[in-house]
C-alpha atoms as a PDB file:
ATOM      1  CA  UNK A   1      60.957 -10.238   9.501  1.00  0.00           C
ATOM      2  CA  UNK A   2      64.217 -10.094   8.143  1.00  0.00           C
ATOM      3  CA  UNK A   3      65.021 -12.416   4.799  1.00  0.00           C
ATOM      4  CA  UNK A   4      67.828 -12.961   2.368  1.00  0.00           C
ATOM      5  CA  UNK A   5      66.900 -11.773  -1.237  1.00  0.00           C
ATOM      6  CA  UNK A   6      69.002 -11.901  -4.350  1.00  0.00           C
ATOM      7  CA  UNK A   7      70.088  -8.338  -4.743  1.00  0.00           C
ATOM      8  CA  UNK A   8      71.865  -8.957  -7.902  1.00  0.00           C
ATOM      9  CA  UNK A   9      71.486 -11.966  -9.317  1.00  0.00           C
ATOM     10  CA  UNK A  10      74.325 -13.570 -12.206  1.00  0.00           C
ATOM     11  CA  UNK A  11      75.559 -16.608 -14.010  1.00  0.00           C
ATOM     12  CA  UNK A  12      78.280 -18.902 -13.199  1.00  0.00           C
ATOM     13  CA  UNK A  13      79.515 -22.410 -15.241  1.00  0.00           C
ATOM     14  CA  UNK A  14      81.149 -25.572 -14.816  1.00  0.00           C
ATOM     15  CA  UNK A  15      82.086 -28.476 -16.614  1.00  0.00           C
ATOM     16  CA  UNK A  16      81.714 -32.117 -15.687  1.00  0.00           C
ATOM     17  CA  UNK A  17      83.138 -35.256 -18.057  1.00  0.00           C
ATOM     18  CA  UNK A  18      82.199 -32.182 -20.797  1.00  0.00           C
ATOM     19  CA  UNK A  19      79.030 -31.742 -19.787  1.00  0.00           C
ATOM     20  CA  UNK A  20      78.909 -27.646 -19.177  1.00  0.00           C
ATOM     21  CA  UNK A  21      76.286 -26.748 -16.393  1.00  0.00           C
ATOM     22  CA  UNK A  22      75.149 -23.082 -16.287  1.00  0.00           C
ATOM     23  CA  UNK A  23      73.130 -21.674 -13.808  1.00  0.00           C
ATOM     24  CA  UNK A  24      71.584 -18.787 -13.640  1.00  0.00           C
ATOM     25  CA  UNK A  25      70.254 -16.798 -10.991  1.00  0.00           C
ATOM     26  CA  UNK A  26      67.072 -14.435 -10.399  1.00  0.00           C
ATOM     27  CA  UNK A  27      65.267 -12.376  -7.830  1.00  0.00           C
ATOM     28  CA  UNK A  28      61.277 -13.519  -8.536  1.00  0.00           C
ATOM     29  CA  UNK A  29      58.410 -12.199  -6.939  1.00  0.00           C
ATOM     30  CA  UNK A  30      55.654 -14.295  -8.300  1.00  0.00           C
ATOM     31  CA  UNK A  31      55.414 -18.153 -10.022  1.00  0.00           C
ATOM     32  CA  UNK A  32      54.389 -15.856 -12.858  1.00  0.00           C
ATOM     33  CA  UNK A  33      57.477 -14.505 -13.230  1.00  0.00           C
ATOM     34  CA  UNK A  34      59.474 -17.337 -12.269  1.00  0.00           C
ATOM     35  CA  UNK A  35      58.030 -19.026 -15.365  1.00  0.00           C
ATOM     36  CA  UNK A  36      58.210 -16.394 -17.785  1.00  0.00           C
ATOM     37  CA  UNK A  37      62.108 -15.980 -16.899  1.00  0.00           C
ATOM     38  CA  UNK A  38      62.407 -20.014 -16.693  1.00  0.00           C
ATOM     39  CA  UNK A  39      60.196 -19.570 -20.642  1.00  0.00           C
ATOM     40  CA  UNK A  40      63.399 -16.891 -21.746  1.00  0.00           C
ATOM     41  CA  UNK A  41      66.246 -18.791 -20.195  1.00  0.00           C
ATOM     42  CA  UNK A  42      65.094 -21.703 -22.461  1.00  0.00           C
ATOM     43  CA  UNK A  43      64.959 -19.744 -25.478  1.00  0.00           C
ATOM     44  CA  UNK A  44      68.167 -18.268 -24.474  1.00  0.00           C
ATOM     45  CA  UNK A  45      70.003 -21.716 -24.496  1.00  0.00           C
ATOM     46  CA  UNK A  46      67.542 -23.341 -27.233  1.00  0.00           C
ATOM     47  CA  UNK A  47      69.735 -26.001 -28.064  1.00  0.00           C
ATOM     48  CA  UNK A  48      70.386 -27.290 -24.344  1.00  0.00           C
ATOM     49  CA  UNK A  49      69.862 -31.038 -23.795  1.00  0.00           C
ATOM     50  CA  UNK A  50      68.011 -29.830 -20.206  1.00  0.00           C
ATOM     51  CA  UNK A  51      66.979 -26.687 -18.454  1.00  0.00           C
ATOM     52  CA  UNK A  52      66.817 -27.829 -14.568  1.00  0.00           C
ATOM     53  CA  UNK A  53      65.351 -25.187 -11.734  1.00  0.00           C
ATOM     54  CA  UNK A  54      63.954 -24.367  -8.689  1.00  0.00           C
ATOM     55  CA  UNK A  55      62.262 -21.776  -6.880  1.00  0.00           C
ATOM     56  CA  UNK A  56      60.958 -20.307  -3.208  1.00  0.00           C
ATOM     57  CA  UNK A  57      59.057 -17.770  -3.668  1.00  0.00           C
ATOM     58  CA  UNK A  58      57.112 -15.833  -0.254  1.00  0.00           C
ATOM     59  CA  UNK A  59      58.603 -14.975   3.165  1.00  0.00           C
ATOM     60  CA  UNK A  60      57.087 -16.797   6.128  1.00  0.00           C
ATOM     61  CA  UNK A  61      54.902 -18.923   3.971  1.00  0.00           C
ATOM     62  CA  UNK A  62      56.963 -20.376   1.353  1.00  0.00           C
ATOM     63  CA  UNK A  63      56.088 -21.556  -1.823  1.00  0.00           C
ATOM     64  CA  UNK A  64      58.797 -24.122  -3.661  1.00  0.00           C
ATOM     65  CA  UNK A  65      58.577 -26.024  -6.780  1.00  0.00           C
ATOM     66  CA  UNK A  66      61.310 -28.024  -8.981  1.00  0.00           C
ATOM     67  CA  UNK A  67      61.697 -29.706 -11.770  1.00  0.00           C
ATOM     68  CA  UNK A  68      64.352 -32.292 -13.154  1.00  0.00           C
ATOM     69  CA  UNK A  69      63.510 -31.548 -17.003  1.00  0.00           C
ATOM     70  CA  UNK A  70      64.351 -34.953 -18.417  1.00  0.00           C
ATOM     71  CA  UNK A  71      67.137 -35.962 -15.941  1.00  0.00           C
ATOM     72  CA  UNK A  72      66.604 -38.639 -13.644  1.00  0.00           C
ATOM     73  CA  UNK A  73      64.462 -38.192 -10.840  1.00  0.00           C
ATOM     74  CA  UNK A  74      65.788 -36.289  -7.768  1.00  0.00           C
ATOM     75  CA  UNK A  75      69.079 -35.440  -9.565  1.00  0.00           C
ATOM     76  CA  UNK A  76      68.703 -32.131 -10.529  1.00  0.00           C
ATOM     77  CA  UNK A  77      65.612 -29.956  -9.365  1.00  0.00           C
ATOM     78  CA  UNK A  78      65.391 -31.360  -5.651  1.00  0.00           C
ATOM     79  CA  UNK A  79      69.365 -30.758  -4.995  1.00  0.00           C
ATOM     80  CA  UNK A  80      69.061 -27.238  -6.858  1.00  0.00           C
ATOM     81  CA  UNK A  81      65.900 -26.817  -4.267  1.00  0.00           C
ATOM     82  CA  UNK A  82      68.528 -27.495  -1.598  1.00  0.00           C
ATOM     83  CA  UNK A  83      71.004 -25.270  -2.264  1.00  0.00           C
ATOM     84  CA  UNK A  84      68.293 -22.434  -2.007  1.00  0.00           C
ATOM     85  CA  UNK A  85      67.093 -24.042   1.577  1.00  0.00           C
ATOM     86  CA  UNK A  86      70.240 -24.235   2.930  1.00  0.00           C
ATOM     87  CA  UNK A  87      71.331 -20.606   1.663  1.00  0.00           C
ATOM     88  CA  UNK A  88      67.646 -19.880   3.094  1.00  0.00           C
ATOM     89  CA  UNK A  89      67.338 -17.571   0.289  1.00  0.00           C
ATOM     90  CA  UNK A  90      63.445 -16.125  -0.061  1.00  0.00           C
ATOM     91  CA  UNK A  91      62.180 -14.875  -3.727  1.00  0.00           C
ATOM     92  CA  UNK A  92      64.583 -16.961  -6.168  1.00  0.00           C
ATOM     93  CA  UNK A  93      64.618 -18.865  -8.859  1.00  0.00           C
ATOM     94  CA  UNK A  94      67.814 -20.611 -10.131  1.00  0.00           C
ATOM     95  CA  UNK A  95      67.843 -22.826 -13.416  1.00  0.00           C
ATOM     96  CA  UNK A  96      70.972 -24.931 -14.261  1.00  0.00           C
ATOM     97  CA  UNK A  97      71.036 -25.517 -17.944  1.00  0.00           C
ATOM     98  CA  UNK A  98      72.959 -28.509 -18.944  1.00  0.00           C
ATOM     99  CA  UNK A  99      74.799 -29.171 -22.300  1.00  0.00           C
ATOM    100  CA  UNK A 100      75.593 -33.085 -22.701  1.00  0.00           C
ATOM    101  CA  UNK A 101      79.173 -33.770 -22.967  1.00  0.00           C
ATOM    102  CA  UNK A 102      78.640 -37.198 -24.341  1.00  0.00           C
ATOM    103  CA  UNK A 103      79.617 -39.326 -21.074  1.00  0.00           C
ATOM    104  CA  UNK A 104      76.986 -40.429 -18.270  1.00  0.00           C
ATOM    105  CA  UNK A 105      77.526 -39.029 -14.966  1.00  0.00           C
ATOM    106  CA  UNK A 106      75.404 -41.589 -12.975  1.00  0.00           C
ATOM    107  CA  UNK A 107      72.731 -40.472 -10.456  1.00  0.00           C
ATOM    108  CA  UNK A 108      75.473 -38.987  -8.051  1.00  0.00           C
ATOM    109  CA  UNK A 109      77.373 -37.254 -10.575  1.00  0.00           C
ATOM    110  CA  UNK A 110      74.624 -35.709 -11.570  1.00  0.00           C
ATOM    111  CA  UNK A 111      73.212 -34.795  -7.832  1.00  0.00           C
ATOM    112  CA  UNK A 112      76.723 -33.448  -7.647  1.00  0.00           C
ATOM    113  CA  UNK A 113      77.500 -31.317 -10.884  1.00  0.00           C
ATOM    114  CA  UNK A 114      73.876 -30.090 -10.311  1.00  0.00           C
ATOM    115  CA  UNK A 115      74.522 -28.982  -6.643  1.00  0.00           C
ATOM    116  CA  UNK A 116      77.890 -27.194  -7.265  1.00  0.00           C
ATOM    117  CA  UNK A 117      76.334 -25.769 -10.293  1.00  0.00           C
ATOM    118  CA  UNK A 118      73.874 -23.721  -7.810  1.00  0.00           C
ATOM    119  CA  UNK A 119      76.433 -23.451  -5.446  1.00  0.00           C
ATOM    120  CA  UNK A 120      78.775 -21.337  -7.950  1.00  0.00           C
ATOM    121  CA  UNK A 121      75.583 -19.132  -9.288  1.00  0.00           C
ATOM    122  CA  UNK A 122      74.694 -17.888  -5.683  1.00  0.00           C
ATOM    123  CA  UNK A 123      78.684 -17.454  -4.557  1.00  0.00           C
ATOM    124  CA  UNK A 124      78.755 -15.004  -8.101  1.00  0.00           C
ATOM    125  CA  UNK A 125      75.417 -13.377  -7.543  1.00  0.00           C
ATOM    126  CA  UNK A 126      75.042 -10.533  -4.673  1.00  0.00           C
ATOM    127  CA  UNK A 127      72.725 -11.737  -1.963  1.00  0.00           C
ATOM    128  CA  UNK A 128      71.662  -9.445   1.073  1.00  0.00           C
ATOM    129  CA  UNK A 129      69.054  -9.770   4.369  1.00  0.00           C
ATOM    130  CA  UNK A 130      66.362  -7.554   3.463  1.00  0.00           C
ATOM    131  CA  UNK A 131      64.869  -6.349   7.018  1.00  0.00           C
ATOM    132  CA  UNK A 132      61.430  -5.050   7.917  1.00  0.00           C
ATOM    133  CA  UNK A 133      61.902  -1.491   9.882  1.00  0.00           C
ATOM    134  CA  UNK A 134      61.859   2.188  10.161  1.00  0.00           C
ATOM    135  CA  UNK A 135      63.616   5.241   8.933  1.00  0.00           C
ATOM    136  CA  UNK A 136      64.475   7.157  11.994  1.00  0.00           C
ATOM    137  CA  UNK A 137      65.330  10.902  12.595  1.00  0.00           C
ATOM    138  CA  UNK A 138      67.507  11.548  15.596  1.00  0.00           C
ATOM    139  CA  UNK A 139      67.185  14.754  16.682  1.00  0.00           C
ATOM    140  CA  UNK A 140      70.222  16.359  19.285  1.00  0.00           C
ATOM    141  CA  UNK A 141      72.602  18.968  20.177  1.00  0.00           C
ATOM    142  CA  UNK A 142      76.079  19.552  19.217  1.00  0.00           C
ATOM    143  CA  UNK A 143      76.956  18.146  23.066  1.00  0.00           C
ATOM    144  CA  UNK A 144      75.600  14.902  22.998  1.00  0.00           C
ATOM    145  CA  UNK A 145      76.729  13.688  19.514  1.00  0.00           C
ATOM    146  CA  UNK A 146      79.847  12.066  20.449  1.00  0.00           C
ATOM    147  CA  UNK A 147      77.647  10.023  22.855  1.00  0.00           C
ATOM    148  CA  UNK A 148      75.098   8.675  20.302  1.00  0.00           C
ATOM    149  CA  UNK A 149      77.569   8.255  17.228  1.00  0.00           C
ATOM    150  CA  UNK A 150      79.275   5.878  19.542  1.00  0.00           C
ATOM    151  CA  UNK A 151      76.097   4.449  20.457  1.00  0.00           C
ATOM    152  CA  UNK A 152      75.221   3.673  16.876  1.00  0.00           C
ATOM    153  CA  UNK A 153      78.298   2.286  16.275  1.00  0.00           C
ATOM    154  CA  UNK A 154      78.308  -0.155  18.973  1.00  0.00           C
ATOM    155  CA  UNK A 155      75.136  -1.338  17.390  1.00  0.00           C
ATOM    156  CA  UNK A 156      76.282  -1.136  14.212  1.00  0.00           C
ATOM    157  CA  UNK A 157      73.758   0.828  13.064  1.00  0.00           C
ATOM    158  CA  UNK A 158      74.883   3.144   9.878  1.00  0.00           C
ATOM    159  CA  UNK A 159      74.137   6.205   9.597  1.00  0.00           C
ATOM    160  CA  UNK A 160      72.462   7.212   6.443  1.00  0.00           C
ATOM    161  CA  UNK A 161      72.379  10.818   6.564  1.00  0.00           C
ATOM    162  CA  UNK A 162      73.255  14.390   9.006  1.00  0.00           C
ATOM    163  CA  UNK A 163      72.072  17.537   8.860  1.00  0.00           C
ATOM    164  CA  UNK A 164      74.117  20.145  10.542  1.00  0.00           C
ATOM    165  CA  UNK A 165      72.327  23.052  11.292  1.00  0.00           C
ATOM    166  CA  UNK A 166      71.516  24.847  14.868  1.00  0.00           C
ATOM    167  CA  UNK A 167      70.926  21.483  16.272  1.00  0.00           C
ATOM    168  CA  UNK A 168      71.997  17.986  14.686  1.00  0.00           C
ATOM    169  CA  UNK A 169      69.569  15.497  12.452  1.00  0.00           C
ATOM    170  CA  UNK A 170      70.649  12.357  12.396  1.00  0.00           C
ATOM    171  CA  UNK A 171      69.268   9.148  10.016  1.00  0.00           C
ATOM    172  CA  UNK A 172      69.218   5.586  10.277  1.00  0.00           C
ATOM    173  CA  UNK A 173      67.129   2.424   9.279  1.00  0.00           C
ATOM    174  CA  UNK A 174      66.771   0.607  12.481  1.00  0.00           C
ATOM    175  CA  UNK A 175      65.001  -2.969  12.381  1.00  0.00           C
ATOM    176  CA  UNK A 176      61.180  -3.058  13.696  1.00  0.00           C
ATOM    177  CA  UNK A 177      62.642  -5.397  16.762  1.00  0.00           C
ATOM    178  CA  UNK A 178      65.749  -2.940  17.567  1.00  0.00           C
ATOM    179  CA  UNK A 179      63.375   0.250  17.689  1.00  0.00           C
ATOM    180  CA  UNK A 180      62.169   0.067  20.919  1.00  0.00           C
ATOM    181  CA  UNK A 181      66.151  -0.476  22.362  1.00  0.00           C
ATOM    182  CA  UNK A 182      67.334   1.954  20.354  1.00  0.00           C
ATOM    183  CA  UNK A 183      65.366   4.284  21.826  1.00  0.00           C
ATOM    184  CA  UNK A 184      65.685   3.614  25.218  1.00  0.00           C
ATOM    185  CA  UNK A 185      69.521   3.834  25.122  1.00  0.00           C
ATOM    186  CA  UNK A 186      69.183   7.114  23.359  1.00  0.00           C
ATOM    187  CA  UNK A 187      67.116   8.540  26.268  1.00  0.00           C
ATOM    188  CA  UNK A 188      69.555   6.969  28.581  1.00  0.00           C
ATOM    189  CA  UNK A 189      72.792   8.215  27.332  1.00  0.00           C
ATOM    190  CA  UNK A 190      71.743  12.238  26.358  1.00  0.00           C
ATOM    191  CA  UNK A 191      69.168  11.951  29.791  1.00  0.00           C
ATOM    192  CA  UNK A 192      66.801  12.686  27.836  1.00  0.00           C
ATOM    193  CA  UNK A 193      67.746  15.607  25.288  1.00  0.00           C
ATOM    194  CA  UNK A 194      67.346  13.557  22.026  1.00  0.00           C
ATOM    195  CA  UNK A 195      64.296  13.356  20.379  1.00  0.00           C
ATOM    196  CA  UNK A 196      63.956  10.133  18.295  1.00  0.00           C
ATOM    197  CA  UNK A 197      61.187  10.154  15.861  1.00  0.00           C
ATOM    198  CA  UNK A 198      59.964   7.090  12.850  1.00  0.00           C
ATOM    199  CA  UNK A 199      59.793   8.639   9.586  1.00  0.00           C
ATOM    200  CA  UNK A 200      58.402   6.209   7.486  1.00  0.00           C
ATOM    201  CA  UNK A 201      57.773   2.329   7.411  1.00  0.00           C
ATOM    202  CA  UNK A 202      60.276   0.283   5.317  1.00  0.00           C
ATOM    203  CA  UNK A 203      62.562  -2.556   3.987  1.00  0.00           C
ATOM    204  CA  UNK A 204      65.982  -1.855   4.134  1.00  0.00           C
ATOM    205  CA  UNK A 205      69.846  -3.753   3.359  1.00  0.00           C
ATOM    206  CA  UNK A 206      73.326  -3.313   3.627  1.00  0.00           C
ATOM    207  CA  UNK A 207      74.745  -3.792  -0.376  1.00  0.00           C
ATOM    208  CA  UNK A 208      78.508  -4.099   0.154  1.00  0.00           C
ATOM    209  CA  UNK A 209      78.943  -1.353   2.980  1.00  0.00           C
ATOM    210  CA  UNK A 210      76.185   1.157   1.867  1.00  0.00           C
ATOM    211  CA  UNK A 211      72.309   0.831   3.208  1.00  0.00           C
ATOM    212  CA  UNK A 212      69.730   1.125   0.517  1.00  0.00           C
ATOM    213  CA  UNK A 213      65.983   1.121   0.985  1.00  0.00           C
ATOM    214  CA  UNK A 214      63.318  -1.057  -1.276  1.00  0.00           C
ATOM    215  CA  UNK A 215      60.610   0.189  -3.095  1.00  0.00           C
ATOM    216  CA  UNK A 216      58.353  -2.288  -1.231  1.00  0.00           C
END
């Protein structure tokens, strides 16, 4: 299953009729620690009128909660909530803290501010698909490496790693769908001189050009 995650997650601000909307955003794992980090973003901006947020938190099942903190009902956690949908980001939390400028925005003002609030905090934060796969070791001769570096790259699949020695070791993360292909046009294009064997079980992204492997 592949998913988009906050990689690296940041702050962004705007101002509406002097009202200054902040979100911030945050990779979460649990409600536990969405709450905790919700508990220090509070404490962080103590003397904010509201601290507005959302959350989906799982990957195929997904858990989602909200919360309007004081602002009128559906005009602040449920369009934060929708800005994560329709990013279909998995494991975030995002809290827009709002200082009041002294001037009512009305309910779509606030629907508004709230929404391009969110909108700004994922555009500054770095957000990648994690995907479920393998590390694999290509193993080949010096004669058929033109054939299966071109092959990779037609896939885009990056390669991670080479080891030049009396024959070739090649490394790649390869999704857990792609394996099976990958392997059969490996086979077809060296007829068979490539051996092609799954090192290890893992999650995998591409962070601005360069693949990097999760802990879990």
């Amino acid at each position: 299953m592949n998913i988009k995650i906050v990689y690296q997650g940041n702050s962004a601000e705007i101002v509406e009729k002097k009202s200054r909307f902040i979100a911030d955003i945050f990779s979460v794992s649990s409600e536990e620690e969405a709450l905790q980090i919700l508990e220090k973003v509070k404490k962080k901006y103590w003397d904010a009128r509201h601290h507005c947020w959302a959350y989906a938190i799982g990957g195929e099942q997904v858990q989602e909660r909200c919360s309007d903190d004081g602002e009128p009902s559906g005009t602040a956690g449920k369009p934060i909530l929708e800005v994560i949908r329709g990013n279909e980001i998995h494991n975030v939390l995002i809290v827009v803290t709002r200082y009041f400028g002294g001037t009512l925005l009305g309910t779509g003002g606030l629907v508004r501010a709230y929404t391009q609030a969110a909108q700004e905090g994922i555009a500054a934060s770095t957000i990648v698909t994690k995907t479920q796969g393998y590390k694999v070791k290509i193993q080949t001769d010096y004669t058929t490496l033109g054939k299966i570096q071109y092959l990779l790259g037609q896939k885009g699949v990056q390669i991670i790693d080479s080891v030049y020695q009396e024959n070739i070791e090649i490394f790649v993360y390869i999704s857990k769908e792609e394996e099976t292909v990958l392997q059969r046009d490996i086979t077809e294009v060296t007829n068979g001189q490539t051996v092609v064997e799954r090192i290890e079980e893992c999650s995998f992204a591409n962070v601005e050009g360069q693949m990097i492997q999760f802990d879990s």
